[in-house]
Protein backbone atom coordinates (compact mmCIF):
# COMPACT_ATOMS: atom_id res chain seq x y z
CA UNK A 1 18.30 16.68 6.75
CA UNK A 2 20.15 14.62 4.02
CA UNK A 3 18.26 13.01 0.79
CA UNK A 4 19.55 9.61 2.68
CA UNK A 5 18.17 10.23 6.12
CA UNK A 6 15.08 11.71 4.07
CA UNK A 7 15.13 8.19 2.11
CA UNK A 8 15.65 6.33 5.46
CA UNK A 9 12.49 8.24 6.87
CA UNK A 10 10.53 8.12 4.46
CA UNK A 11 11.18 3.79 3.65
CA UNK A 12 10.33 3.35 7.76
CA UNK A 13 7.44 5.67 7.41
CA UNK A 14 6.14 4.02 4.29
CA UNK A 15 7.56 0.45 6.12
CA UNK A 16 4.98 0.61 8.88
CA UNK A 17 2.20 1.64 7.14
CA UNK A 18 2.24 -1.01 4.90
CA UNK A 19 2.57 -3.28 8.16
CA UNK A 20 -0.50 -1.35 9.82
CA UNK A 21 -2.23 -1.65 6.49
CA UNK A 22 -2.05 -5.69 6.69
CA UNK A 23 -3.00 -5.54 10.11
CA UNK A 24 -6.34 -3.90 9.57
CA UNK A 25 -6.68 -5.74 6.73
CA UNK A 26 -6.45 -9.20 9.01
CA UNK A 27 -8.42 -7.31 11.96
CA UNK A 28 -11.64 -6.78 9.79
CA UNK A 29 -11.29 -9.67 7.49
CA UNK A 30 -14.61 -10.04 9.03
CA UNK A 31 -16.65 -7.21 8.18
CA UNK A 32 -14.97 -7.10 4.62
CA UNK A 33 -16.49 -10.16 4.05
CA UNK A 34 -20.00 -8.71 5.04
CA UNK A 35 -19.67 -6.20 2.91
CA UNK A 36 -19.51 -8.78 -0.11
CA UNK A 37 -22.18 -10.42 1.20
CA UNK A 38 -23.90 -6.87 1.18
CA UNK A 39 -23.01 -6.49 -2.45
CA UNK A 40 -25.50 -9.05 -3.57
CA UNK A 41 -28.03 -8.41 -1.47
CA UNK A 42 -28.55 -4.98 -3.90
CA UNK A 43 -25.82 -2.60 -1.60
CA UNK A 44 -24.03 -1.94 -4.91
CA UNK A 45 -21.49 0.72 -4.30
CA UNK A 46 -19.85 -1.46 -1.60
CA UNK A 47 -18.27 -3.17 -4.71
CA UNK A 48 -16.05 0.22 -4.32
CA UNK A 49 -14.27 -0.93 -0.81
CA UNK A 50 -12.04 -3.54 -1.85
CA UNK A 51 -11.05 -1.21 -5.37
CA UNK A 52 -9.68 1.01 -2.79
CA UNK A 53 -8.33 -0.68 -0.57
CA UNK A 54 -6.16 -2.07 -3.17
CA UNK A 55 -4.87 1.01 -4.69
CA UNK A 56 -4.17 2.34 -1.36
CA UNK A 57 -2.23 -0.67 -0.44
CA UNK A 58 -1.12 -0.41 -3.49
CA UNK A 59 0.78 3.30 -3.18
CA UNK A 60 1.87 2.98 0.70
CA UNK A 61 3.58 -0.29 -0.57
CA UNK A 62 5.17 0.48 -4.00
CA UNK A 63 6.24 3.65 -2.16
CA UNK A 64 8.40 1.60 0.46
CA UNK A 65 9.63 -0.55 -1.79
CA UNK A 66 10.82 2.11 -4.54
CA UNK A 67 12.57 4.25 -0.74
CA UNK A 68 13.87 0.93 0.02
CA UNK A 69 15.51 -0.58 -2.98
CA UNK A 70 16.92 3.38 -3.74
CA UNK A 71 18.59 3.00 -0.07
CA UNK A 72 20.34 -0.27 -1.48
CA UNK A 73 21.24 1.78 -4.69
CA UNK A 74 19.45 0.09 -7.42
CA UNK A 75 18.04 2.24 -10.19
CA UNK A 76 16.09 1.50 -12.93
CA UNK A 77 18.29 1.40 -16.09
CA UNK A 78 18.03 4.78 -18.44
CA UNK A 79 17.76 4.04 -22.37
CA UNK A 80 19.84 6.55 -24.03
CA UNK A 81 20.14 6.29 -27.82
């Protein structure tokens, strides 16, 4: 397979779970909002839930958007001195 069809892949792949990610996130807006409620009713670790939900959001998204923007051909510039 070629790095571009890899790219391609890998930006769909990374494309739709970021789409089924805000889709749960909508679906159980609900019972996320229990679970703060929890949280000060002395359920403490729940507190941990939202931290990672965010950083895996967080990966599955930055990774799509690095795949897609390297599909379009735009690079971060190098500093050479």
């Amino acid at each position: 397979m070629s790095d571009r069809k890899k790219t391609v892949v890998a930006a769909a792949s990374f494309g739709i779970g970021s789409l089924v990610l805000y889709m749960l996130l909508f679906a159980y807006a609900d019972q996320l909002v229990a679970w703060a409620e929890q949280t000060r009713q002395g359920h403490k670790l729940l507190f941990l839930v939202p931290i990672a939900i965010a950083f895996l959001f967080s990966w599955v998204h930055g990774s799509f958007t690095g795949h897609f923007w390297e599909l379009l051909g735009v690079r971060a510039a190098s500093k050479h001195k």
